[in-house]
PDB file of N, CA and C in Angstrom:
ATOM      1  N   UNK A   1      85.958 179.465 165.905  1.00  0.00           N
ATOM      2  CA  UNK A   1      85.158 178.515 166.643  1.00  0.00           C
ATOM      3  C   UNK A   1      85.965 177.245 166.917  1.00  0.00           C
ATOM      4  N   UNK A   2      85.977 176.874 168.173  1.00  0.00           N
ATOM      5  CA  UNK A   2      86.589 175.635 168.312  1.00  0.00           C
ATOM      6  C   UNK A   2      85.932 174.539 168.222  1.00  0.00           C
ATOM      7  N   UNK A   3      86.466 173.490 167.566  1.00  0.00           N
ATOM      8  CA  UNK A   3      86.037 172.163 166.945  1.00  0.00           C
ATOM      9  C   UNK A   3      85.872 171.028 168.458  1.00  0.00           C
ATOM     10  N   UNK A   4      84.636 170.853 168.511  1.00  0.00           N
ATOM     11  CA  UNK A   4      84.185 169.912 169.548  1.00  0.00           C
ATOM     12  C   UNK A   4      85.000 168.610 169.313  1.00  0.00           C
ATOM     13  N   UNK A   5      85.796 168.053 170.279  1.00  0.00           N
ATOM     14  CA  UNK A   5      85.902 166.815 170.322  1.00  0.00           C
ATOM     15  C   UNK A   5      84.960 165.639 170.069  1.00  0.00           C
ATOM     16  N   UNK A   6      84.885 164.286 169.501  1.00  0.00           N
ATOM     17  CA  UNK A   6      84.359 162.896 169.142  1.00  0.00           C
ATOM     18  C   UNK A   6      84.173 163.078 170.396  1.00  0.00           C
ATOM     19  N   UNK A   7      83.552 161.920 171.040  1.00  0.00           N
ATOM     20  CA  UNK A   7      83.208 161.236 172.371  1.00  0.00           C
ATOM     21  C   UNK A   7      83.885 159.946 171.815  1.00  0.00           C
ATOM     22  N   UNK A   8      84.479 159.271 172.682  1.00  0.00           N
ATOM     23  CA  UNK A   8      84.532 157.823 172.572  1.00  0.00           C
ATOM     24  C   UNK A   8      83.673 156.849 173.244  1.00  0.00           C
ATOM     25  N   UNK A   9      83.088 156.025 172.120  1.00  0.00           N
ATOM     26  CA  UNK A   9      81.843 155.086 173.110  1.00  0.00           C
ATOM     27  C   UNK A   9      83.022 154.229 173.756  1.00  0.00           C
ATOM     28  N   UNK A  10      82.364 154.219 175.014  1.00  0.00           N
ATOM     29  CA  UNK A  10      83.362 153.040 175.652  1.00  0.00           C
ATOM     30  C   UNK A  10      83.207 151.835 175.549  1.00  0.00           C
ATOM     31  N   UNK A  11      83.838 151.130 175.230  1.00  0.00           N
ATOM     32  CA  UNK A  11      83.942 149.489 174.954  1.00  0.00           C
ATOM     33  C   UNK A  11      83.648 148.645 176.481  1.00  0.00           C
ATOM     34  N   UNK A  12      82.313 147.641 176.043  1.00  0.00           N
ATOM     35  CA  UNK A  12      81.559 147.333 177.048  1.00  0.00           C
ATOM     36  C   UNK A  12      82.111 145.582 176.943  1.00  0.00           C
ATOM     37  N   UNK A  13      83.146 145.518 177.699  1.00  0.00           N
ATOM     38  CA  UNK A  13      83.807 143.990 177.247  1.00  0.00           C
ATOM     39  C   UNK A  13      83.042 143.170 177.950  1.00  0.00           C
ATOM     40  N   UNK A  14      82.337 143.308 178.996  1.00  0.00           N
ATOM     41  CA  UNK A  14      81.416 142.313 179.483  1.00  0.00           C
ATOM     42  C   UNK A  14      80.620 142.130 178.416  1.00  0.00           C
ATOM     43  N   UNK A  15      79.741 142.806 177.652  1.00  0.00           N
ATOM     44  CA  UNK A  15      78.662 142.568 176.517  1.00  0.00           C
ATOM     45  C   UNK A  15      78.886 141.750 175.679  1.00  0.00           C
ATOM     46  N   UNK A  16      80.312 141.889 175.065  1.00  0.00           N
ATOM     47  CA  UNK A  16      81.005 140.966 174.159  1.00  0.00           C
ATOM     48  C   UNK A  16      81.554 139.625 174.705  1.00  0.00           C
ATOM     49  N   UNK A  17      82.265 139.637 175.839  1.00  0.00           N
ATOM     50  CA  UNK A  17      81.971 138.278 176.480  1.00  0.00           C
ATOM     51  C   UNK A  17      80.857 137.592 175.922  1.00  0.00           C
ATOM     52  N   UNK A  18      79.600 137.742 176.576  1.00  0.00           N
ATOM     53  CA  UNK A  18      78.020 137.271 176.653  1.00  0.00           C
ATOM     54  C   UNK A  18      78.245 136.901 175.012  1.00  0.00           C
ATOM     55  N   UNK A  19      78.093 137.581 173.732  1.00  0.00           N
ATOM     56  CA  UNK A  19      77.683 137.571 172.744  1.00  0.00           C
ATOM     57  C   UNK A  19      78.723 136.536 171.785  1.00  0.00           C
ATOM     58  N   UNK A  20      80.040 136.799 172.526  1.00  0.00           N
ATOM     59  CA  UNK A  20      81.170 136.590 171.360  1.00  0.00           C
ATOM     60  C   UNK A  20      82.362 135.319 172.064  1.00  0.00           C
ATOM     61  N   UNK A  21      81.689 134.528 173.098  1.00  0.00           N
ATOM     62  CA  UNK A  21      82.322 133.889 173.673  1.00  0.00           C
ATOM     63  C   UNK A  21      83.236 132.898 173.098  1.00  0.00           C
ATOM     64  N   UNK A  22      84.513 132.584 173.574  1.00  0.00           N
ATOM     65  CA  UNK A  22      85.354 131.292 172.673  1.00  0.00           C
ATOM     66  C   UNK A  22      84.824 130.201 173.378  1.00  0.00           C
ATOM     67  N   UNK A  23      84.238 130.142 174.410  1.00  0.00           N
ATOM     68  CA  UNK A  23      84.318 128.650 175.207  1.00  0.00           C
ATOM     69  C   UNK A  23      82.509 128.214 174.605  1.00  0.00           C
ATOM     70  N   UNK A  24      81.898 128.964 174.451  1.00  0.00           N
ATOM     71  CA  UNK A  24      80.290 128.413 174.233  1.00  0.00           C
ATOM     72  C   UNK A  24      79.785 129.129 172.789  1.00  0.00           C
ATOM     73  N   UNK A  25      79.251 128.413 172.387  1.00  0.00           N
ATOM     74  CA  UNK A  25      78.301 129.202 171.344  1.00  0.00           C
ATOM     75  C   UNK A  25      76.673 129.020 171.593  1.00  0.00           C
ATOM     76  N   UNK A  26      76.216 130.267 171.964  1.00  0.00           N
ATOM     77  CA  UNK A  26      75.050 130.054 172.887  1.00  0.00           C
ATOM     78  C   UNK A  26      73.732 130.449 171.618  1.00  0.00           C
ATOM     79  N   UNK A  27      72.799 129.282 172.240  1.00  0.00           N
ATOM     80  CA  UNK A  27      71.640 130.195 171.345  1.00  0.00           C
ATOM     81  C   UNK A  27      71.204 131.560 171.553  1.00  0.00           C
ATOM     82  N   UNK A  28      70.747 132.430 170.538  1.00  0.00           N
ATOM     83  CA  UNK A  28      70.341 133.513 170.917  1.00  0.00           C
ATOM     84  C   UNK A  28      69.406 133.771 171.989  1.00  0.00           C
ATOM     85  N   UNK A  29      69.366 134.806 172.920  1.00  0.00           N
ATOM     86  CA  UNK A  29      68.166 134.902 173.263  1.00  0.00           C
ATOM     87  C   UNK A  29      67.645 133.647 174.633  1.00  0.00           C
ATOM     88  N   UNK A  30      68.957 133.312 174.247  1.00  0.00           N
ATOM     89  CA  UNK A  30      68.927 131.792 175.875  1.00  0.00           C
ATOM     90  C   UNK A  30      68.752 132.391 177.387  1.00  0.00           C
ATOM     91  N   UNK A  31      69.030 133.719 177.405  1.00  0.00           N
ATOM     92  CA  UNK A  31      69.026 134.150 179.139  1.00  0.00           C
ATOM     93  C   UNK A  31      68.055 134.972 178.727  1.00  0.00           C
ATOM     94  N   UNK A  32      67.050 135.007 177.941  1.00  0.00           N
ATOM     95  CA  UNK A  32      66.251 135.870 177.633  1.00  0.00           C
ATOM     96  C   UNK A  32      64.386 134.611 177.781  1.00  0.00           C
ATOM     97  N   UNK A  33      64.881 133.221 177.986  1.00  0.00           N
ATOM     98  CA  UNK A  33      63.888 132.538 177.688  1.00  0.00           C
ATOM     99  C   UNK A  33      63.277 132.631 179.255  1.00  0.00           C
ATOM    100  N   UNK A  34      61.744 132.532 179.473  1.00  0.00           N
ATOM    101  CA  UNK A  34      60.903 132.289 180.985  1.00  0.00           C
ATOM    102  C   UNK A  34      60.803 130.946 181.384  1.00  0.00           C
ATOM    103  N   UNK A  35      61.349 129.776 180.653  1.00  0.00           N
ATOM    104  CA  UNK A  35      61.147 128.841 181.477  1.00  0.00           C
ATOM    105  C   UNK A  35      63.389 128.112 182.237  1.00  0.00           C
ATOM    106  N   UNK A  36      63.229 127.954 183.300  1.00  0.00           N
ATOM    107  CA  UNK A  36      64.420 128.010 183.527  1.00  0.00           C
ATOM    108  C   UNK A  36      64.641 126.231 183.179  1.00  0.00           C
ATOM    109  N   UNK A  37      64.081 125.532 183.067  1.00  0.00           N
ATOM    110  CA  UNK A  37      64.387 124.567 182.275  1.00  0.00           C
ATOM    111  C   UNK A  37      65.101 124.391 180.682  1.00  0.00           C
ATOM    112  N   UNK A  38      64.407 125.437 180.054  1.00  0.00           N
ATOM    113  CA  UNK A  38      64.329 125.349 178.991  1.00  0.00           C
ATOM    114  C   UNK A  38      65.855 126.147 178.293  1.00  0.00           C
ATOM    115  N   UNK A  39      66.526 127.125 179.853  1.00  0.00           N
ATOM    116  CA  UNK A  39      67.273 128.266 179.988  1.00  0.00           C
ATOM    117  C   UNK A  39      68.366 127.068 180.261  1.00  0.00           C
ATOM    118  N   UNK A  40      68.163 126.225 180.986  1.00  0.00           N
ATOM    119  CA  UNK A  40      69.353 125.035 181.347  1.00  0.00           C
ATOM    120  C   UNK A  40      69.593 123.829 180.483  1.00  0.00           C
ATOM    121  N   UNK A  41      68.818 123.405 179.785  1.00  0.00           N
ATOM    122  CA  UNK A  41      69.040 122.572 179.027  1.00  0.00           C
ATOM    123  C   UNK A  41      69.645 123.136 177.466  1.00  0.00           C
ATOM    124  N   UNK A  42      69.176 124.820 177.457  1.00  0.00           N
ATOM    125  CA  UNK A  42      70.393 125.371 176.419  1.00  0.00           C
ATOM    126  C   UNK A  42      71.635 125.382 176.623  1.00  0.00           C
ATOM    127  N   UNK A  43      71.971 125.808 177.638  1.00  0.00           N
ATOM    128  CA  UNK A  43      73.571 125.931 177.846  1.00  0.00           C
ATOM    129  C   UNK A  43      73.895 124.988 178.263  1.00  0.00           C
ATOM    130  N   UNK A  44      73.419 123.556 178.260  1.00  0.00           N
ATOM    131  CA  UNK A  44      74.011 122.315 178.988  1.00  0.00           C
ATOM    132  C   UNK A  44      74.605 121.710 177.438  1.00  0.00           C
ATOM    133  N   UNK A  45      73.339 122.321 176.527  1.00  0.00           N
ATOM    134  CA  UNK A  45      73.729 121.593 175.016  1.00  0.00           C
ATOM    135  C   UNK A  45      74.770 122.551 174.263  1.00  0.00           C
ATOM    136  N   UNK A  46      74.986 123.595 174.775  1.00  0.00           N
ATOM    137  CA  UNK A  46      75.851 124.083 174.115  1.00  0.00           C
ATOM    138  C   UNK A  46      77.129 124.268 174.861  1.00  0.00           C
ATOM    139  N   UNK A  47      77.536 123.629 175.854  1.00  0.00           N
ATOM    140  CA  UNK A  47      78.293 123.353 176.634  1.00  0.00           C
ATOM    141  C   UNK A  47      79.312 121.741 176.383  1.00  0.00           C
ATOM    142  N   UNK A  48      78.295 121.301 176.169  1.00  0.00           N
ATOM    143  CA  UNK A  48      78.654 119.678 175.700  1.00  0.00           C
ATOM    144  C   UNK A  48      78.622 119.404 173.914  1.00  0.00           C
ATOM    145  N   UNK A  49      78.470 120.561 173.564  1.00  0.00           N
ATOM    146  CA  UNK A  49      79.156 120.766 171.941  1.00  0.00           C
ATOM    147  C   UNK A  49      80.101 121.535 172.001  1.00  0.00           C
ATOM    148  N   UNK A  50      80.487 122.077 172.809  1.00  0.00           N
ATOM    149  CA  UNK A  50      82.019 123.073 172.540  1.00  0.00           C
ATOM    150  C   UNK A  50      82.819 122.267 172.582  1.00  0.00           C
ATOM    151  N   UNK A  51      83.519 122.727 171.565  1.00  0.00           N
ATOM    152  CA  UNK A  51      85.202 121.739 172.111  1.00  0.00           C
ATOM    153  C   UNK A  51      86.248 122.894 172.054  1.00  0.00           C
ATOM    154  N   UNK A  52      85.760 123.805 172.653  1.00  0.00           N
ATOM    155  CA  UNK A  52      86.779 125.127 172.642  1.00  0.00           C
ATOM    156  C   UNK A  52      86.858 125.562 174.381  1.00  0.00           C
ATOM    157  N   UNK A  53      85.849 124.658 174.875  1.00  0.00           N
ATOM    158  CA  UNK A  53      86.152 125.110 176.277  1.00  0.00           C
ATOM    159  C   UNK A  53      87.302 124.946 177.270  1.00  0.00           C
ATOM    160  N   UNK A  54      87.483 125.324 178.234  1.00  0.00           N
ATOM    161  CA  UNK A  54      88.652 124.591 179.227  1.00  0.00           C
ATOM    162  C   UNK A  54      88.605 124.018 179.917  1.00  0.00           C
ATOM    163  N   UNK A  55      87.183 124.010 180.376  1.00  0.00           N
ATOM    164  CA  UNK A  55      86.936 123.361 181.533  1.00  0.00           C
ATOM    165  C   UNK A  55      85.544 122.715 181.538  1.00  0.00           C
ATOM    166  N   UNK A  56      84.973 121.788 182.385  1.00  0.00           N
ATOM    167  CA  UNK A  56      83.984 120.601 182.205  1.00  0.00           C
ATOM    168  C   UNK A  56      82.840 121.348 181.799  1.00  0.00           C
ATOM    169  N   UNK A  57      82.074 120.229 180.714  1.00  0.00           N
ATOM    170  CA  UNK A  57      80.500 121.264 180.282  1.00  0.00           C
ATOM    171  C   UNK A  57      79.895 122.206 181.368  1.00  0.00           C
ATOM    172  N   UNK A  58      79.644 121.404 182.529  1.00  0.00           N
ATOM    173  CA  UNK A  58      79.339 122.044 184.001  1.00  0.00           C
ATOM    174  C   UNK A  58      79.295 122.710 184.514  1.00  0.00           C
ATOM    175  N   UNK A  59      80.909 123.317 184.654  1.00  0.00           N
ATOM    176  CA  UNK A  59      81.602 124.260 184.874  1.00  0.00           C
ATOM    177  C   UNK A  59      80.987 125.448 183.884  1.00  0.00           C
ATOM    178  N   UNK A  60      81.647 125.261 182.796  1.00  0.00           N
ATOM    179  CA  UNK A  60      81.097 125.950 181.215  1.00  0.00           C
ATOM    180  C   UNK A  60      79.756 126.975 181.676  1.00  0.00           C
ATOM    181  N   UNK A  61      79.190 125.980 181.890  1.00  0.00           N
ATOM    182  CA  UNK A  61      77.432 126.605 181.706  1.00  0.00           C
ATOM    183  C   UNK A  61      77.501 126.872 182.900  1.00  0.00           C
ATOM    184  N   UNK A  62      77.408 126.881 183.924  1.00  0.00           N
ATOM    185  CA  UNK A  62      77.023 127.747 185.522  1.00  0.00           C
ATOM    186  C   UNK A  62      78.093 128.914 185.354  1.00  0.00           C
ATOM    187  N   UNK A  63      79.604 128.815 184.792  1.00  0.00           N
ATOM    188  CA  UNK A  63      80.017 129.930 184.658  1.00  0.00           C
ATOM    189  C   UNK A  63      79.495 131.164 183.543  1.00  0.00           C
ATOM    190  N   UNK A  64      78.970 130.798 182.680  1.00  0.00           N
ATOM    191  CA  UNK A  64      78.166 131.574 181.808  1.00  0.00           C
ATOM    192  C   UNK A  64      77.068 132.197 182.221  1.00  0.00           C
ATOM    193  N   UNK A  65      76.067 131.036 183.081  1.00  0.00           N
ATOM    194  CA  UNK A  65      74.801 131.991 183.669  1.00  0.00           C
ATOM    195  C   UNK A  65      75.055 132.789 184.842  1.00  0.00           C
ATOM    196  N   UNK A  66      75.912 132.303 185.560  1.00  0.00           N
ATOM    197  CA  UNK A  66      76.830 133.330 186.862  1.00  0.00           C
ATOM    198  C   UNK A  66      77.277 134.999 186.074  1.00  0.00           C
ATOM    199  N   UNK A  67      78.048 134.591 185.271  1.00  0.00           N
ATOM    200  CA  UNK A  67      78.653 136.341 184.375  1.00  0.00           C
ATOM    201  C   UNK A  67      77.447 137.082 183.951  1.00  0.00           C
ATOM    202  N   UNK A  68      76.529 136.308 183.786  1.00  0.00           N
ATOM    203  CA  UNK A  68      75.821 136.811 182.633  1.00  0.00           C
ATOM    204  C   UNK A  68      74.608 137.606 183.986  1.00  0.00           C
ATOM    205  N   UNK A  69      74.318 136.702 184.855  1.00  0.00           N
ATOM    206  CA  UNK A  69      73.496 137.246 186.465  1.00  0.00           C
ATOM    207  C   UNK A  69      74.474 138.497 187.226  1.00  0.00           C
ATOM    208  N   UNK A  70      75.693 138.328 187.349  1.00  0.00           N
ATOM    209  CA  UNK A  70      76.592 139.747 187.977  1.00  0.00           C
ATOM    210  C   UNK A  70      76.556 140.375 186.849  1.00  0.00           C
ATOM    211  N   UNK A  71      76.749 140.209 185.810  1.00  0.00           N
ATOM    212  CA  UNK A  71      76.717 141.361 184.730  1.00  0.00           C
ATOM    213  C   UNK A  71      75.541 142.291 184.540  1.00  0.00           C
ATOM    214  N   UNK A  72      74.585 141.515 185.187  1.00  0.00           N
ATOM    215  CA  UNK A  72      73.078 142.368 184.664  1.00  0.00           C
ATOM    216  C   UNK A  72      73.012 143.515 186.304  1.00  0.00           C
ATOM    217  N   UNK A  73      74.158 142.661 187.287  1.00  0.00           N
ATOM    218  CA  UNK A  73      73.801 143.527 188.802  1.00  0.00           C
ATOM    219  C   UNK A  73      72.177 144.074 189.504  1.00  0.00           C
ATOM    220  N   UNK A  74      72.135 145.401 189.476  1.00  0.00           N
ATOM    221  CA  UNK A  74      71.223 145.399 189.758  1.00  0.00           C
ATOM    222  C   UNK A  74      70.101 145.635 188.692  1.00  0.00           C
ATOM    223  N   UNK A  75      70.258 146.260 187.351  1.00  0.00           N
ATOM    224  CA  UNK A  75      69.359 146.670 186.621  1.00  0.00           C
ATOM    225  C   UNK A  75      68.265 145.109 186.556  1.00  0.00           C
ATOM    226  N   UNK A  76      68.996 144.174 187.353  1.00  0.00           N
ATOM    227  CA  UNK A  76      67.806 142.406 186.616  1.00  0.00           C
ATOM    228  C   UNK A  76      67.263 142.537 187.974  1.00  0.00           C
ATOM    229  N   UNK A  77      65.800 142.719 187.283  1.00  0.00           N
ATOM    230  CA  UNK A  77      64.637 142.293 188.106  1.00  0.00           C
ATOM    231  C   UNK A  77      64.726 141.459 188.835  1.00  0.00           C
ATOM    232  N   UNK A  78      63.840 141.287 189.863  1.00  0.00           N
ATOM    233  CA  UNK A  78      63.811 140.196 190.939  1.00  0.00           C
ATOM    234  C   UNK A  78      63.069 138.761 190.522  1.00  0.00           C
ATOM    235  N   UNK A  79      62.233 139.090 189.784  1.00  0.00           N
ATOM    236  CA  UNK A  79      61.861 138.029 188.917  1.00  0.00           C
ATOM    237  C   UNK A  79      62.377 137.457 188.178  1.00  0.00           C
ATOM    238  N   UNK A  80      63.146 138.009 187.325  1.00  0.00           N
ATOM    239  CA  UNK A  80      64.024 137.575 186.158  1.00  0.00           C
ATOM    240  C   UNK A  80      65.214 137.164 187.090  1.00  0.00           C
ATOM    241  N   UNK A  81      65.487 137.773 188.255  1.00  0.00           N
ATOM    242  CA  UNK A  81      66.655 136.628 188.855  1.00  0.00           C
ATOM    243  C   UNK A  81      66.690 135.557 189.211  1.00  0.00           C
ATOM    244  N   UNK A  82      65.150 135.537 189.850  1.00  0.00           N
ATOM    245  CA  UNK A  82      64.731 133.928 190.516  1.00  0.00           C
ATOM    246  C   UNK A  82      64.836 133.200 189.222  1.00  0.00           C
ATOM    247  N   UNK A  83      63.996 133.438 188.155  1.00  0.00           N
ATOM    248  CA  UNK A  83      64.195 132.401 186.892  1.00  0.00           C
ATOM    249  C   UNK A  83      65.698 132.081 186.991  1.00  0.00           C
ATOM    250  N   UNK A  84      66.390 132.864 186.597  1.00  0.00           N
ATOM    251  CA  UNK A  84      67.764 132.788 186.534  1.00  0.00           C
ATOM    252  C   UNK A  84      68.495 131.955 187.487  1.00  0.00           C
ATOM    253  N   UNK A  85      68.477 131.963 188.951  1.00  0.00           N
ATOM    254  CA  UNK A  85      68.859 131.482 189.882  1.00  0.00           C
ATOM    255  C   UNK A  85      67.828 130.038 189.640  1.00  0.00           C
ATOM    256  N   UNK A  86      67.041 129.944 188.862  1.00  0.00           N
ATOM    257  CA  UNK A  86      66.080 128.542 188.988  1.00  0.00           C
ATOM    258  C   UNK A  86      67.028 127.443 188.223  1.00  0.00           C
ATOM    259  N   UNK A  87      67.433 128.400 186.980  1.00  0.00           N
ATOM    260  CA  UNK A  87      67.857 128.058 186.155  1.00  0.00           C
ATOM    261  C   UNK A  87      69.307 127.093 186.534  1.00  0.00           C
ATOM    262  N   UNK A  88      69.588 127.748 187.514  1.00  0.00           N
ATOM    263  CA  UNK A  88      70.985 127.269 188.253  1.00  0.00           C
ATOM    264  C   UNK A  88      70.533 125.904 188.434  1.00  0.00           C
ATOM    265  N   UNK A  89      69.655 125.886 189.007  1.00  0.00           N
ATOM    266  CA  UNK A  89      69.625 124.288 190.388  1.00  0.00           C
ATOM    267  C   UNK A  89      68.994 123.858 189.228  1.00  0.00           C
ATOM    268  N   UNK A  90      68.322 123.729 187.956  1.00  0.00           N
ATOM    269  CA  UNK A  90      68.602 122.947 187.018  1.00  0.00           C
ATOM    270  C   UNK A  90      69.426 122.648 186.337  1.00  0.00           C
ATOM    271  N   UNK A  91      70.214 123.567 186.246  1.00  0.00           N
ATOM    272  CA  UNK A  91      71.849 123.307 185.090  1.00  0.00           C
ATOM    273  C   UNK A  91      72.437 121.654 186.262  1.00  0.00           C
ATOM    274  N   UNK A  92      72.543 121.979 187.914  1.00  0.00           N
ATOM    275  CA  UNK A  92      72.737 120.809 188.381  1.00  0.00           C
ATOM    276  C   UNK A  92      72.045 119.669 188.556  1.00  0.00           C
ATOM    277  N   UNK A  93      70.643 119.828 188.559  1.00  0.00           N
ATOM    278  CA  UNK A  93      69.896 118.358 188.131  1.00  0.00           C
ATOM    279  C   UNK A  93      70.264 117.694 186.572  1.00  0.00           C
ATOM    280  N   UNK A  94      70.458 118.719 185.954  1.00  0.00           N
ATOM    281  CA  UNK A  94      71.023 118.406 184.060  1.00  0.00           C
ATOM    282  C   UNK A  94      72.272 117.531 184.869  1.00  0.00           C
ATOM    283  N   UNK A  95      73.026 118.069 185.121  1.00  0.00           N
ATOM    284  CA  UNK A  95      74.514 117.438 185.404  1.00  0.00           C
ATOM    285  C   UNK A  95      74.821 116.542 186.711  1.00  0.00           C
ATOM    286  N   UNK A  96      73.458 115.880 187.164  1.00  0.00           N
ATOM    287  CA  UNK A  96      73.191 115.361 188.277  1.00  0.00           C
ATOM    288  C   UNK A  96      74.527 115.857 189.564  1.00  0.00           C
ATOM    289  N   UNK A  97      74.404 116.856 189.642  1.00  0.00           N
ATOM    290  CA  UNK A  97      75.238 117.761 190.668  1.00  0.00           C
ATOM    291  C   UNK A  97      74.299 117.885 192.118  1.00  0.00           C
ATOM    292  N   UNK A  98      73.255 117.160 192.308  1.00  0.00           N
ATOM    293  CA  UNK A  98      72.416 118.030 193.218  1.00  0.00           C
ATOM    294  C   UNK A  98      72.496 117.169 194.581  1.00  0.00           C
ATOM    295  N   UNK A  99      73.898 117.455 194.447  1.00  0.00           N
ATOM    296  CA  UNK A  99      73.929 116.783 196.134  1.00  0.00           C
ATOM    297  C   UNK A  99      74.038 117.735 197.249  1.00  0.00           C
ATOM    298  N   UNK A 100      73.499 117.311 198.492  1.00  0.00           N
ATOM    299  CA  UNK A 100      72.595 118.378 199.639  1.00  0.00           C
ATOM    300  C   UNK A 100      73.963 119.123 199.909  1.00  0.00           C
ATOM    301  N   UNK A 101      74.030 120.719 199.954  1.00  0.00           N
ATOM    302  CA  UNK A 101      74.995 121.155 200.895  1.00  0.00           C
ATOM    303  C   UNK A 101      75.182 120.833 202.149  1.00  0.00           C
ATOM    304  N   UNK A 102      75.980 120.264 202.742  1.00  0.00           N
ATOM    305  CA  UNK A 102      76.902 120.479 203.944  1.00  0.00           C
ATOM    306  C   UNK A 102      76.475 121.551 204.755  1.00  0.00           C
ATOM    307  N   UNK A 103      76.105 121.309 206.584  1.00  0.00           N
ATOM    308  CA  UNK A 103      75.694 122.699 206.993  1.00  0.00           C
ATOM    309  C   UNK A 103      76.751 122.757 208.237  1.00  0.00           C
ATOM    310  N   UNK A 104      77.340 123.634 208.110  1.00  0.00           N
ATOM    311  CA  UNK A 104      78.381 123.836 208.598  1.00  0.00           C
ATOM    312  C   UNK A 104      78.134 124.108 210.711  1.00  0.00           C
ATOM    313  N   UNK A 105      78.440 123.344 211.537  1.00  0.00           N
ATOM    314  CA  UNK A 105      78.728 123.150 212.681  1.00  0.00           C
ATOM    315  C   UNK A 105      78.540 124.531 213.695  1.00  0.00           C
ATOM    316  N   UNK A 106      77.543 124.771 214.252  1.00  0.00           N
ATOM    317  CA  UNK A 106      78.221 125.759 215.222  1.00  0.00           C
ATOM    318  C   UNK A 106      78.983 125.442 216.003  1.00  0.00           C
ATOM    319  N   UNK A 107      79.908 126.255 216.631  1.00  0.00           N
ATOM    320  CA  UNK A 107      80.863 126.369 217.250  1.00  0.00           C
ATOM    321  C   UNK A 107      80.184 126.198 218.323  1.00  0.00           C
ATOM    322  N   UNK A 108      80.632 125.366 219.196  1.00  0.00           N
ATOM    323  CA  UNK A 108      80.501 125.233 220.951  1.00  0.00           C
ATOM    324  C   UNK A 108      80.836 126.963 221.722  1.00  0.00           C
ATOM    325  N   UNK A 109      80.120 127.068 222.241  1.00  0.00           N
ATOM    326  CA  UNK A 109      80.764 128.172 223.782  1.00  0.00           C
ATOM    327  C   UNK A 109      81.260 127.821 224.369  1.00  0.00           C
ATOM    328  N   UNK A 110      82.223 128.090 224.718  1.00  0.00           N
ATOM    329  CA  UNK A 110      83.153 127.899 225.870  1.00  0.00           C
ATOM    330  C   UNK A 110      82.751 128.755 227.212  1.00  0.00           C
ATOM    331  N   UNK A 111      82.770 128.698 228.397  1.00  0.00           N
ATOM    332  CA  UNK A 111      82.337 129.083 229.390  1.00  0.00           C
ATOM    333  C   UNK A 111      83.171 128.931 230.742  1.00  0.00           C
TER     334      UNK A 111
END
C-alpha cells in the first residue's frame, strides 16, 4: 500500500500581516467593531503609540484599514464595506485630512 502524502497548509501571509504586524499593535477585533468611529479612533490610537512604524500615524492607519478591505476582496459584504469605507473618511476627520478633492477639468473639444 502506498503511503499518502501530508498536504501542506499553505501559509496565508496576508492573515499574519493583519494579526502580527511590526508597524501597529491593533486592538483585537478593531475591523470587526459596527461603529466606524469607534473602528477609527482605534487605529488612530494605535497608530500614534507605535514607535515601530515608518511612516506618519496617518499613513499607518489608512494603510492598515486599506490591506485589511483588499484582503477581505470579495468575500466582505457590502455592508461591512461601507462601515469600513466610513471608517476611512473618519480616520481623516481624526487626522483633520478632510480637505475637498480636486475635480479634475474636462478637456475642451477641439473642432
Amino acid at each position: 500500500m502506498a503511503a499518502k502524502k501530508k498536504k501542506k497548509k499553505a501559509k496565508k501571509w496576508s492573515g499574519r500581516v493583519t494579526r502580527e504586524s511590526d508597524a501597529l499593535d491593533l486592538k483585537k477585533g478593531v475591523f470587526k467593531l459596527n461603529d466606524p468611529k469607534k473602528i477609527a479612533a482605534s487605529l488612530k490610537r494605535s497608530a500614534e503609540h507605535s514607535h515601530r512604524r515608518k511612516a506618519d500615524p496617518y499613513r499607518s492607519a489608512l494603510s492598515m484599514l486599506t490591506f485589511y478591505i483588499n484582503r477581505a476582496g470579495r468575500n466582505l459584504p457590502a455592508s461591512r464595506k461601507k462601515k469600513l469605507n466610513d471608517a476611512k473618511d473618519e480616520l481623516k476627520k481624526l487626522f483633520h485630512k478632510d480637505k475637498p478633492k480636486k475635480k479634475k477639468k474636462k478637456a475642451k473639444k477641439r473642432g
